[in-house]
N, C-alpha and C. Protein backbone atom coordinates (compact mmCIF):
# COMPACT_ATOMS: atom_id res chain seq x y z
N UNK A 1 25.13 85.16 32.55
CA UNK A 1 25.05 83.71 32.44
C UNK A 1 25.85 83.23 31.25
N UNK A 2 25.52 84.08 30.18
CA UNK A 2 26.41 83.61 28.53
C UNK A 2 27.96 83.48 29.40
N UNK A 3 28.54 84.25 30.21
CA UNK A 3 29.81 84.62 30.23
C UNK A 3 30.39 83.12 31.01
N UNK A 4 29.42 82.80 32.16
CA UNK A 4 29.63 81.41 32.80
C UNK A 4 29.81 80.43 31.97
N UNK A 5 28.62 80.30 31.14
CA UNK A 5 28.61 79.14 29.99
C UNK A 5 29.69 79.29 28.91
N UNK A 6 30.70 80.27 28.63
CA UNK A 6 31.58 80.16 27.78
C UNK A 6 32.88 79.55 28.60
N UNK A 7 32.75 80.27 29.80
CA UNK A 7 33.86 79.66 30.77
C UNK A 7 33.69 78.18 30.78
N UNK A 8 32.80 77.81 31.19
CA UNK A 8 32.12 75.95 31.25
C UNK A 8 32.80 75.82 30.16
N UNK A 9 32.12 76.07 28.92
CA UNK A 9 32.72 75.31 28.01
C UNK A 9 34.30 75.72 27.43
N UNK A 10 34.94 76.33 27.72
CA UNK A 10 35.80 76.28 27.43
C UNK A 10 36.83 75.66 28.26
N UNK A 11 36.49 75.47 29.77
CA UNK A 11 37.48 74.69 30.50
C UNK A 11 37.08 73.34 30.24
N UNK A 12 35.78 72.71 29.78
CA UNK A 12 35.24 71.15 29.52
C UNK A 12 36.91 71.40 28.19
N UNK A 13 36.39 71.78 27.19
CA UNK A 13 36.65 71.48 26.08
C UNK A 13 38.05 71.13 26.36
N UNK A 14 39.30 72.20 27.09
CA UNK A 14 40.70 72.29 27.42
C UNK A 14 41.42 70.90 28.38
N UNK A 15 39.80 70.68 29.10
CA UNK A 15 40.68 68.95 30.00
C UNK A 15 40.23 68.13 28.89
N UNK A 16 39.08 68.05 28.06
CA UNK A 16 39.01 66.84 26.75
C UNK A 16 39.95 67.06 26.27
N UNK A 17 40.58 68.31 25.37
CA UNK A 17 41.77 68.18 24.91
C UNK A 17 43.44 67.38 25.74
N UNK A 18 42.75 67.51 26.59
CA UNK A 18 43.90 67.46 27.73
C UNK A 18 44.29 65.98 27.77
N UNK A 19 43.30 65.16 27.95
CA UNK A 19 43.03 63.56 28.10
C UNK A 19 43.50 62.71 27.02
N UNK A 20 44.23 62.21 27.23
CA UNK A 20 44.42 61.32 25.85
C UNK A 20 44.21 60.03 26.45
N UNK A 21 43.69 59.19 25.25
CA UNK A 21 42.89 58.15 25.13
C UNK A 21 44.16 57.22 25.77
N UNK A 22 43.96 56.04 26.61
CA UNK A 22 44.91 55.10 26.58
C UNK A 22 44.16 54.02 25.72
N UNK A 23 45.36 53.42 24.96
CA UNK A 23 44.96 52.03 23.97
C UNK A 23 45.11 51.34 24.96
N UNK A 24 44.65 51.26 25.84
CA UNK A 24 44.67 49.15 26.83
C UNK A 24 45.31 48.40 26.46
N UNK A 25 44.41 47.79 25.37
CA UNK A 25 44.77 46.28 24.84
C UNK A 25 46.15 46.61 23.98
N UNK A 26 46.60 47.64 23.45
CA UNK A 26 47.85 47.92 22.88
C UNK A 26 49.37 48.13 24.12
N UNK A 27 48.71 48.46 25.30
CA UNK A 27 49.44 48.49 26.07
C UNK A 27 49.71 47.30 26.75
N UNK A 28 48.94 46.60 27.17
CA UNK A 28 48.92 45.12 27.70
C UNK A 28 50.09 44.30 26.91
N UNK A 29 49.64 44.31 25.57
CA UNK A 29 50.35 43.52 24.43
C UNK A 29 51.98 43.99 24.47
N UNK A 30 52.08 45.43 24.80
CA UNK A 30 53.49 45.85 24.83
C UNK A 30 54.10 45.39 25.78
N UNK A 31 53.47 45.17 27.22
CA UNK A 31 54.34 44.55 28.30
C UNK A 31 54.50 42.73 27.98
N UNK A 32 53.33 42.16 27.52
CA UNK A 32 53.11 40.93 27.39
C UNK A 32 53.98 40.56 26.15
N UNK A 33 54.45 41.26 25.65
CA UNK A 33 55.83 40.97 24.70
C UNK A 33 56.92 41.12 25.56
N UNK A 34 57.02 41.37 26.27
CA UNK A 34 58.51 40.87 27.21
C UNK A 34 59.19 40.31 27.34
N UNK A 35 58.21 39.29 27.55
CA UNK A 35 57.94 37.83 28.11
C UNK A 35 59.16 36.98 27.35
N UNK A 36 58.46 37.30 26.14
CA UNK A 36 60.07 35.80 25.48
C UNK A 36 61.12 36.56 25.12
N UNK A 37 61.41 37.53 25.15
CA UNK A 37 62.52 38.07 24.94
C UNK A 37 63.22 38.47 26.39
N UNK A 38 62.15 38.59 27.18
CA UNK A 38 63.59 38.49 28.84
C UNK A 38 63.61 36.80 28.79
N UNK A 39 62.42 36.25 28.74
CA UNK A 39 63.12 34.60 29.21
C UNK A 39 64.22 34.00 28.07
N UNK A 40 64.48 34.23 27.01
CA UNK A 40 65.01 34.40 26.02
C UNK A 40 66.40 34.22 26.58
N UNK A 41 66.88 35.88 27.21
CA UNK A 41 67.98 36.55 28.00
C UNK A 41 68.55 35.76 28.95
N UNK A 42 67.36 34.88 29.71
CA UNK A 42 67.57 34.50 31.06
C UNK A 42 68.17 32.65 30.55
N UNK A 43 67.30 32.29 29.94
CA UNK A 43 67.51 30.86 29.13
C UNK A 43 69.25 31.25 28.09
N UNK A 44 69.34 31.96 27.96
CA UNK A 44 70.79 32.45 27.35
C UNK A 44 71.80 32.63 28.04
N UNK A 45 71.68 32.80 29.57
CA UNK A 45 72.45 33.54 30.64
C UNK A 45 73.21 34.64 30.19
N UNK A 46 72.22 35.79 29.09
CA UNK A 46 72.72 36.94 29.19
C UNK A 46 72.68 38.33 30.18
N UNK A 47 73.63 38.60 30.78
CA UNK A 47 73.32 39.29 31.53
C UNK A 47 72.92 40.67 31.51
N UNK A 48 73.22 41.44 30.63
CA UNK A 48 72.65 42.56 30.34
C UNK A 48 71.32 42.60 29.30
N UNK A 49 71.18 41.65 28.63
CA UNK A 49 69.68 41.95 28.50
C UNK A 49 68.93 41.44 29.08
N UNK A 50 69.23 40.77 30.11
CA UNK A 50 68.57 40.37 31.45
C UNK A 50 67.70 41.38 31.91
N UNK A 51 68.90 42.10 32.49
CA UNK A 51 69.06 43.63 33.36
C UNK A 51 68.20 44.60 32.18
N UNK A 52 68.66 44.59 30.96
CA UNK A 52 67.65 45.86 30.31
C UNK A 52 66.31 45.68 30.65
N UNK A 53 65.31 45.15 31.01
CA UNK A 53 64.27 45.15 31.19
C UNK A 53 63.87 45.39 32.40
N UNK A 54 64.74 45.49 33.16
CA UNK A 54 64.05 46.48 34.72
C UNK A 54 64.69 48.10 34.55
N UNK A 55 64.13 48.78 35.05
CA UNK A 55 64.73 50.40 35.36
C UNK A 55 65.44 50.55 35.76
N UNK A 56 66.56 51.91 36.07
CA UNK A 56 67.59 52.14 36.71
C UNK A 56 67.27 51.54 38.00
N UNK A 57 65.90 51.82 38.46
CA UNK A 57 65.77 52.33 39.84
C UNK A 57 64.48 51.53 40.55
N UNK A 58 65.45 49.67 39.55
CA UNK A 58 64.06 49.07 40.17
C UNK A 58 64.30 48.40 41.51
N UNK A 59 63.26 47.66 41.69
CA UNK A 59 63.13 46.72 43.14
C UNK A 59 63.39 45.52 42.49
N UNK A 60 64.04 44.56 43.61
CA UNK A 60 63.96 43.05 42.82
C UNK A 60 63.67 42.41 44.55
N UNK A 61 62.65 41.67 44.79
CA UNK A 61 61.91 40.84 46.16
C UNK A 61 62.12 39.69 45.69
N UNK A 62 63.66 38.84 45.67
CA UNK A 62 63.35 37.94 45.68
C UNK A 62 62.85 36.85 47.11
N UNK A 63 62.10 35.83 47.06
CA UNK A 63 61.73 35.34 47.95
C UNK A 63 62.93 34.88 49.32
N UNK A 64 62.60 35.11 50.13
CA UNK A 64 63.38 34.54 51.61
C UNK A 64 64.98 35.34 51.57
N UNK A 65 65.23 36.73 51.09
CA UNK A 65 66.14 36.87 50.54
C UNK A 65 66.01 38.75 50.59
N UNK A 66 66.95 39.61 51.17
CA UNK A 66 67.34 41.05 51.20
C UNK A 66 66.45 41.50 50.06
N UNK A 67 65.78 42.71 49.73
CA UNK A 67 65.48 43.22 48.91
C UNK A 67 67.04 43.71 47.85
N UNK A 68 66.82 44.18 46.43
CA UNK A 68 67.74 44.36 45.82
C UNK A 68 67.43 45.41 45.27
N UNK A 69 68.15 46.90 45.36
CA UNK A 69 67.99 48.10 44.80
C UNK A 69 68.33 48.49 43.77
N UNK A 70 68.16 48.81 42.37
CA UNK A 70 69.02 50.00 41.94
C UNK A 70 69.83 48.61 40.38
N UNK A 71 69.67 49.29 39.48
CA UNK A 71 70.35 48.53 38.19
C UNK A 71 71.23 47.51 38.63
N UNK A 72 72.51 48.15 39.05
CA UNK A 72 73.94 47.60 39.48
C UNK A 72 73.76 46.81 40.33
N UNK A 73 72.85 46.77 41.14
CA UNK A 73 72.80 46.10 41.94
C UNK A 73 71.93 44.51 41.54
N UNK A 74 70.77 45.38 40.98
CA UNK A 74 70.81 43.63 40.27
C UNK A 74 71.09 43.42 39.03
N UNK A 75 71.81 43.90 38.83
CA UNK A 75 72.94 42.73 37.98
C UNK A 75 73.95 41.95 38.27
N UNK A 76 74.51 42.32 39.47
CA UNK A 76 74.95 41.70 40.71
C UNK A 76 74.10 40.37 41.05
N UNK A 77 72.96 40.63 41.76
CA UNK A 77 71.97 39.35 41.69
C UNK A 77 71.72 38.50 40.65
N UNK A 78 71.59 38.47 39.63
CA UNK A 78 71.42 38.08 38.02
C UNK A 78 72.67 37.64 38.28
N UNK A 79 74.06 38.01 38.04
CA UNK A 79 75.35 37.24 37.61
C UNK A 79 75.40 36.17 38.58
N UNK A 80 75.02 36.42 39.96
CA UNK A 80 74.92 35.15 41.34
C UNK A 80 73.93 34.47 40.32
N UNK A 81 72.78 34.50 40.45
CA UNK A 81 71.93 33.81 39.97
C UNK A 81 71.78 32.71 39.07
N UNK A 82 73.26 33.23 37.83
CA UNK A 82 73.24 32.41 36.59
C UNK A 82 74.24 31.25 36.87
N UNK A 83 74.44 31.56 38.01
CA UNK A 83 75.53 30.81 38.68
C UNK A 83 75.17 29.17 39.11
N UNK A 84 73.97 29.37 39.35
CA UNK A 84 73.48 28.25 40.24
C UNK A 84 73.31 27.18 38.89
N UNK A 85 73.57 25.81 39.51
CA UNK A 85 73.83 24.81 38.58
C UNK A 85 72.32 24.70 38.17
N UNK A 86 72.26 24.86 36.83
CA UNK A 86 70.58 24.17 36.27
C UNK A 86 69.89 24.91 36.49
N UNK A 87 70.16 25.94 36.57
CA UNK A 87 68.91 27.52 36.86
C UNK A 87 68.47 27.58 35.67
N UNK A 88 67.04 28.02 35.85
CA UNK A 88 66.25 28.35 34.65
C UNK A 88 64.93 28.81 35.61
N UNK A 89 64.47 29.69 34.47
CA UNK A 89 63.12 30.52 34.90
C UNK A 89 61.95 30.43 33.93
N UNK A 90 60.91 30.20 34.05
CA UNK A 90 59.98 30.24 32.90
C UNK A 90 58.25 30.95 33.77
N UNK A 91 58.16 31.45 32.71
CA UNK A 91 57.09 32.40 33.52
C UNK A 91 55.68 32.58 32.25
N UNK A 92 54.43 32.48 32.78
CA UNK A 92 53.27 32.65 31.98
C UNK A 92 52.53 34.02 32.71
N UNK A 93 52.20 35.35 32.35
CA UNK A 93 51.40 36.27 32.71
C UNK A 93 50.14 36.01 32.62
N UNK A 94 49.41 36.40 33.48
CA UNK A 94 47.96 35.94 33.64
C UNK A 94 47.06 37.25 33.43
N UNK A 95 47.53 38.06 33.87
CA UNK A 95 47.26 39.59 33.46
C UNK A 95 47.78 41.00 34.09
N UNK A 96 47.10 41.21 33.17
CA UNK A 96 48.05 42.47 33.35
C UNK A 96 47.30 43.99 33.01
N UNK A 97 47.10 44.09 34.22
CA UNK A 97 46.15 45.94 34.81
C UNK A 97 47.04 47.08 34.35
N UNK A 98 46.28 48.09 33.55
CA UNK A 98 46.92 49.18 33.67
C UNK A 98 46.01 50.00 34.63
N UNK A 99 47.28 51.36 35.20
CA UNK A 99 46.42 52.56 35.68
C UNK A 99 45.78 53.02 35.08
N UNK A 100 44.33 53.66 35.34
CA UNK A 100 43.81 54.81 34.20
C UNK A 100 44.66 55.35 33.28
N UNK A 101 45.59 56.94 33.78
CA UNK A 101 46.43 57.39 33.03
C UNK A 101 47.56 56.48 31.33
N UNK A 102 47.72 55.27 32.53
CA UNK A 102 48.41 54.42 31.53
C UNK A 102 49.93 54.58 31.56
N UNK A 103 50.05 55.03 32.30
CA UNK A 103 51.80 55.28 32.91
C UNK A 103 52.32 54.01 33.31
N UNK A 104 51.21 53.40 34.53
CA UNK A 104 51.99 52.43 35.30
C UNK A 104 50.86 51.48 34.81
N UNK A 105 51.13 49.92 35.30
CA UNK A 105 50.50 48.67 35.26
C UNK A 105 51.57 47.46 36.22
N UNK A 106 50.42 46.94 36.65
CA UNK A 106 50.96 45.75 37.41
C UNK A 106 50.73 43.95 36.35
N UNK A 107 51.27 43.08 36.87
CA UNK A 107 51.06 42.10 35.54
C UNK A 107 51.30 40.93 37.28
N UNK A 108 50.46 40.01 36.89
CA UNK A 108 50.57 38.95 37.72
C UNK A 108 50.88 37.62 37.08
N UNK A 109 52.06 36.31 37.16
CA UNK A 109 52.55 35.82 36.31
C UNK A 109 52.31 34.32 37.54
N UNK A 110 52.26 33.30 36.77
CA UNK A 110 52.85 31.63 37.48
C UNK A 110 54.42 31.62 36.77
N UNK A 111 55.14 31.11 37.93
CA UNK A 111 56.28 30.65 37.41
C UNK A 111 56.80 29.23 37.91
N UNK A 112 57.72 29.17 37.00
CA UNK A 112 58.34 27.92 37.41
C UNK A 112 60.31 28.11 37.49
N UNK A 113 60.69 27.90 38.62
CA UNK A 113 62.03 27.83 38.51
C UNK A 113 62.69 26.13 38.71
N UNK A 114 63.67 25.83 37.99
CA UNK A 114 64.66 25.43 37.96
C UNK A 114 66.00 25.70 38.43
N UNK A 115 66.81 24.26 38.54
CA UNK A 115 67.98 24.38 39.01
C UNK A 115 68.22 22.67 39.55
N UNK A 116 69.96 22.49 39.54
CA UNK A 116 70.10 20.70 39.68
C UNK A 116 69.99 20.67 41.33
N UNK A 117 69.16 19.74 41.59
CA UNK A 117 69.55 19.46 43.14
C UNK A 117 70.87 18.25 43.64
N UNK A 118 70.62 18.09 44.52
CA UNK A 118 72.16 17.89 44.93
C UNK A 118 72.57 16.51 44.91
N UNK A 119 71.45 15.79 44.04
CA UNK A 119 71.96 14.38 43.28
C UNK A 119 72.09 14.59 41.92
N UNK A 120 72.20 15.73 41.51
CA UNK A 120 72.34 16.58 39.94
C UNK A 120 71.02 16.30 39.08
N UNK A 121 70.05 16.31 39.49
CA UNK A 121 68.44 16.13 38.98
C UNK A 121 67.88 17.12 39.11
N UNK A 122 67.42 17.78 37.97
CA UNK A 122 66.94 18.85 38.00
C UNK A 122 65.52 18.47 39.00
N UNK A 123 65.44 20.05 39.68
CA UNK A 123 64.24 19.84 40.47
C UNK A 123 63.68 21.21 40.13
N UNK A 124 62.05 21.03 39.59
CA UNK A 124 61.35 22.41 39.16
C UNK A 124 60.52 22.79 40.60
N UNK A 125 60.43 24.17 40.67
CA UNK A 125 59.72 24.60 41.88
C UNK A 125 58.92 25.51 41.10
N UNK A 126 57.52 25.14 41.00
CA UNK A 126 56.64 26.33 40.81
C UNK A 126 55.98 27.05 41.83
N UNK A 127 55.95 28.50 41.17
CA UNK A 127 55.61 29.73 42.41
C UNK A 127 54.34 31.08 41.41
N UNK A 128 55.04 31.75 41.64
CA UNK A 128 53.71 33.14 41.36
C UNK A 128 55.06 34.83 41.52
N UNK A 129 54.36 35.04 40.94
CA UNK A 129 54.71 36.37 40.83
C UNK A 129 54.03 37.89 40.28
N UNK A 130 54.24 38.55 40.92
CA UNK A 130 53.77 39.91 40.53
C UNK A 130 54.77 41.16 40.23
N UNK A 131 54.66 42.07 39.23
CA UNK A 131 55.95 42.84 38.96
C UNK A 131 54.79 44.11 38.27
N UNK A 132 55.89 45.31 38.58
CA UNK A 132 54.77 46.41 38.29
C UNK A 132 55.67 47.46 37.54
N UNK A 133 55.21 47.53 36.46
CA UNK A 133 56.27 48.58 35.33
C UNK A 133 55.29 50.20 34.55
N UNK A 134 56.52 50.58 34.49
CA UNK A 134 56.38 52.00 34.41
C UNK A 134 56.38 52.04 32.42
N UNK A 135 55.85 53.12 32.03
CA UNK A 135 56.11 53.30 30.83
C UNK A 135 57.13 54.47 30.54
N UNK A 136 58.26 54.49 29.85
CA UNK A 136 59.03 55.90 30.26
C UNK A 136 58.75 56.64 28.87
N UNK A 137 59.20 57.97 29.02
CA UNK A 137 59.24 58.79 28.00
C UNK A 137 59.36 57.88 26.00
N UNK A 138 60.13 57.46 26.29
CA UNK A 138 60.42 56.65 24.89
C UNK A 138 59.42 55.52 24.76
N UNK A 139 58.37 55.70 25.52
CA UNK A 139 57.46 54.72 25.39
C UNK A 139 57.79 53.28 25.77
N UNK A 140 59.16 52.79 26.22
CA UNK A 140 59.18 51.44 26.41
C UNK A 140 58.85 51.14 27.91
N UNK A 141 57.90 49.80 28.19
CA UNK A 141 57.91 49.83 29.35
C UNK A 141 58.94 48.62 30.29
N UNK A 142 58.96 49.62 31.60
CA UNK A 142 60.09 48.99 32.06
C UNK A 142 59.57 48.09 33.82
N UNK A 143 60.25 47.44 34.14
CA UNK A 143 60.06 46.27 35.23
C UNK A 143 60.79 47.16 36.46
N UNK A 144 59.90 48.06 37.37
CA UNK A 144 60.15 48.55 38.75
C UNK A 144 60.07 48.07 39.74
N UNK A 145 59.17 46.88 39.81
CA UNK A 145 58.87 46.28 41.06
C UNK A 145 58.76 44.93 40.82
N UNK A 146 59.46 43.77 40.90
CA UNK A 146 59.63 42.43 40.57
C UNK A 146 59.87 41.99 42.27
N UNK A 147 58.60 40.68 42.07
CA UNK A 147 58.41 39.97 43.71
C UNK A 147 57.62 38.94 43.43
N UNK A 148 58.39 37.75 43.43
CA UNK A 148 57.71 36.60 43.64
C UNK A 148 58.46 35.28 44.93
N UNK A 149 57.52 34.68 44.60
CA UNK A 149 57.87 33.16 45.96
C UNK A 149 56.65 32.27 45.32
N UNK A 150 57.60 30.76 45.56
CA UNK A 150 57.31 29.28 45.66
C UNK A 150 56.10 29.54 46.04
N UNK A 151 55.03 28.32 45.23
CA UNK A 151 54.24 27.95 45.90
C UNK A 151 54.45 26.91 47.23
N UNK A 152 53.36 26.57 48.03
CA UNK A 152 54.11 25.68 49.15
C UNK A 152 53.99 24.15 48.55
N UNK A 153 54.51 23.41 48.66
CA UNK A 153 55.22 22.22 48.92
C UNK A 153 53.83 21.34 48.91
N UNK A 154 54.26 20.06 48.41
CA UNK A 154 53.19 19.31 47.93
C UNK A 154 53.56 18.39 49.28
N UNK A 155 52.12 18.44 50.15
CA UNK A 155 51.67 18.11 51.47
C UNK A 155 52.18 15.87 51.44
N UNK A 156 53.30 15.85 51.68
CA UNK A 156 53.65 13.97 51.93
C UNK A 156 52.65 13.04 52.01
């Protein structure tokens, strides 16, 4: 029986060692700093620090519109994008889940886009969004899955 109970405890002790604590609220705060430094990028029409904040190998869903694969590719979308007369993006996170482990987290945001309509008056469209980022080796976390759409239309 001693020989069982050393085994027990020595495999308990090797996954406690094993487990490391995730800080939550330190992690939350790291994605939720994003925030003004991509809208920052985007209010700047810079395009590569646009783009630094998604992964090589992210998704971009924009609404009514092809999915977009892969860095190069949206930065491609981003340079169209900055294009449009009176574009602007502004976004508030509402929260933001991590996985147990603490690898991944999803963040759910209201947004509001801009852009001039076609009597040159800006017209704001607010919508919603959800985007789900990875933490990589260097600890920074990055934007893999970006997907939002308009809310609907204020009923005449």
């Amino acid at each position: 029986m001693t020989m069982v109970l050393r085994w027990w405890a020595g495999c308990t002790l090797l996954s406690l060692l094993g487990c490391s604590r995730v800080d939550v609220e330190a992690e939350r705060a790291a994605i939720l700093a994003t925030d003004r430094p991509w809208q920052e990028a985007i209010a700047a029409r810079d395009v590569e620090r646009a783009v630094s904040f998604w992964a090589d190998d992210a998704v971009v869903m924009p609404a009514g519109q092809p999915s977009v694969t892969g860095k190069e590719a949206i930065r491609g979308f981003v340079k169209e994008t900055f294009k449009i007369p009176g574009f602007g993006l502004r976004w508030e996170t509402s929260s933001v889940n991590l996985a147990p482990q603490g690898g991944l987290a999803y963040a759910l945001a209201t947004t509001t886009t801009t852009f001039s309509g076609p009597d040159g008056k800006p017209v704001s469209i607010p919508g919603k969004a959800a985007t789900v980022w990875r933490k990589g080796s260097d600890g920074r976390w990055l934007c893999i899955v970006d997907i939002w759409n308009d809310d609907a239309p204020p009923k005449p």
